[in-house]
C-alpha atoms as a PDB file:
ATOM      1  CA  UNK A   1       0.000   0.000   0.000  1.00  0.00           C
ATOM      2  CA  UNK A   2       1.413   3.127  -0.813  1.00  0.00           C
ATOM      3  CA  UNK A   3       1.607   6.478   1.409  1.00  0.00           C
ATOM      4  CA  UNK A   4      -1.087   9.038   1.745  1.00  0.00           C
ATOM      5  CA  UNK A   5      -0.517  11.732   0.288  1.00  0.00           C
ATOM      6  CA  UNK A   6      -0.756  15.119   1.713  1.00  0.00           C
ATOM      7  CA  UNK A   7      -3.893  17.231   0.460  1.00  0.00           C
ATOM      8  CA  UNK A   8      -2.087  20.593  -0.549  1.00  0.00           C
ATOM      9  CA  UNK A   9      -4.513  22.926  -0.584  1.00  0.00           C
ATOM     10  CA  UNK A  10      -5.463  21.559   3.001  1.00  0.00           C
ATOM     11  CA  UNK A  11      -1.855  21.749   4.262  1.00  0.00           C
ATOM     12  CA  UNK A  12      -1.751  25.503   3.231  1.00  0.00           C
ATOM     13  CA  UNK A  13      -4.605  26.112   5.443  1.00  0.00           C
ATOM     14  CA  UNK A  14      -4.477  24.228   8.587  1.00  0.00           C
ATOM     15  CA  UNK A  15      -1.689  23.248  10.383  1.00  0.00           C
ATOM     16  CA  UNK A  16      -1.054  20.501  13.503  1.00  0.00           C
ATOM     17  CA  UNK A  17      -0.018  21.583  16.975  1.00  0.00           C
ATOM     18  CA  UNK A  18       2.157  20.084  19.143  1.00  0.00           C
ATOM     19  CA  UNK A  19      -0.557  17.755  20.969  1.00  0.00           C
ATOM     20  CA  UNK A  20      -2.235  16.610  17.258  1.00  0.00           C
ATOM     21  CA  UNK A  21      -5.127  19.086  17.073  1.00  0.00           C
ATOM     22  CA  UNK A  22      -5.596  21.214  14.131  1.00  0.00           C
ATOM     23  CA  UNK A  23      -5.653  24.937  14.116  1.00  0.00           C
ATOM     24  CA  UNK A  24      -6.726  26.990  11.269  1.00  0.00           C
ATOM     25  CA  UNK A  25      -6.255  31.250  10.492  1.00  0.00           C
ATOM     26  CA  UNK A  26      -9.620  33.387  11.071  1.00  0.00           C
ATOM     27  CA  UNK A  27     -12.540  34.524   9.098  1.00  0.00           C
ATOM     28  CA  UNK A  28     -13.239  38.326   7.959  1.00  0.00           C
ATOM     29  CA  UNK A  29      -9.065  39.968   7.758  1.00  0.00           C
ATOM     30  CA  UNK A  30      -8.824  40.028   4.300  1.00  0.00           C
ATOM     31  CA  UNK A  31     -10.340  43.274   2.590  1.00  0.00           C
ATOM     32  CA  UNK A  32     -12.645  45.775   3.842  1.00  0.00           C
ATOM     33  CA  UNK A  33     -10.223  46.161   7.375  1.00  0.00           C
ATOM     34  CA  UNK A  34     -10.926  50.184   7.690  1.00  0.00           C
ATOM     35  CA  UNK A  35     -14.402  50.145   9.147  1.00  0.00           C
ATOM     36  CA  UNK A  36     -12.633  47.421  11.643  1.00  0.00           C
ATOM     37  CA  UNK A  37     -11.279  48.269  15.345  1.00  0.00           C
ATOM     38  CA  UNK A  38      -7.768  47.495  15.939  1.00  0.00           C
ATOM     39  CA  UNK A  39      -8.811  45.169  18.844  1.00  0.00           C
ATOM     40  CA  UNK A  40     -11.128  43.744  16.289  1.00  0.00           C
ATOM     41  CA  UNK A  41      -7.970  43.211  13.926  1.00  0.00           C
ATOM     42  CA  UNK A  42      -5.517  41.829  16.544  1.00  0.00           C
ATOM     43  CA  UNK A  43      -8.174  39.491  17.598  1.00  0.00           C
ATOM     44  CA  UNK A  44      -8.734  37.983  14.174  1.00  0.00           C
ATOM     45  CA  UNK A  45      -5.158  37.240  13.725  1.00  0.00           C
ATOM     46  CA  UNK A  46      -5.167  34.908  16.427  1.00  0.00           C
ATOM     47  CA  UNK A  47      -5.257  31.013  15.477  1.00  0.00           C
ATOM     48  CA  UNK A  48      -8.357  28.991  16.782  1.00  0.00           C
ATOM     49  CA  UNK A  49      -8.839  24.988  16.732  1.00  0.00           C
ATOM     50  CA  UNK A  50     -10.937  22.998  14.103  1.00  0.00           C
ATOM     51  CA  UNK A  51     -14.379  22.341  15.305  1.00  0.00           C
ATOM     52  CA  UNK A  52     -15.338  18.446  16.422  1.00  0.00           C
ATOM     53  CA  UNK A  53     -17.591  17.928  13.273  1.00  0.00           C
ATOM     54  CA  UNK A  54     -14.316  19.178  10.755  1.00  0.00           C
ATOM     55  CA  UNK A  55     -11.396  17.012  12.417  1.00  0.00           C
ATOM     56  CA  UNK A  56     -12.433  13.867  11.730  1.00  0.00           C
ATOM     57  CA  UNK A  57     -12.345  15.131   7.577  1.00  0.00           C
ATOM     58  CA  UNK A  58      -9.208  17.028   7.719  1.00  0.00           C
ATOM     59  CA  UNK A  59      -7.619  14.475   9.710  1.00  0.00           C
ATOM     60  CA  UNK A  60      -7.783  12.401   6.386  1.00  0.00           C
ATOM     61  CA  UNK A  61      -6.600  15.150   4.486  1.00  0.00           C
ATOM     62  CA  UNK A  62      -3.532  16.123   6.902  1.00  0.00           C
ATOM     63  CA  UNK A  63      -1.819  12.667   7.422  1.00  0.00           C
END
């Protein structure tokens, strides 16, 4: 059986922590920014986690 291969376009998006969960780069920072707070900005730059209902799928797709 050969190895899985990486999803790309996945692997540009998401990326694993340390303990195996997978975090992924916030919504609503890419255009329209000056009508957005500062705290609003910083905020969004932060990293969150994948919900339960996407690991499972991106799991697969991030070997």
């Amino acid at each position: 059986m050969p190895k899985m291969k990486t999803h790309r376009g996945a692997a540009k998006r998401f990326k694993r922590t340390g303990t195996g969960k997978i975090s992924r780069p916030q919504k609503n920072k890419r255009h329209i920014l000056t009508k957005k707070s500062s705290k609003r900005k910083r905020r969004l730059s932060a990293r969150v986690l994948v919900s339960p209902a996407n690991f499972k799928a991106l799991d697969q797709l991030l070997p």
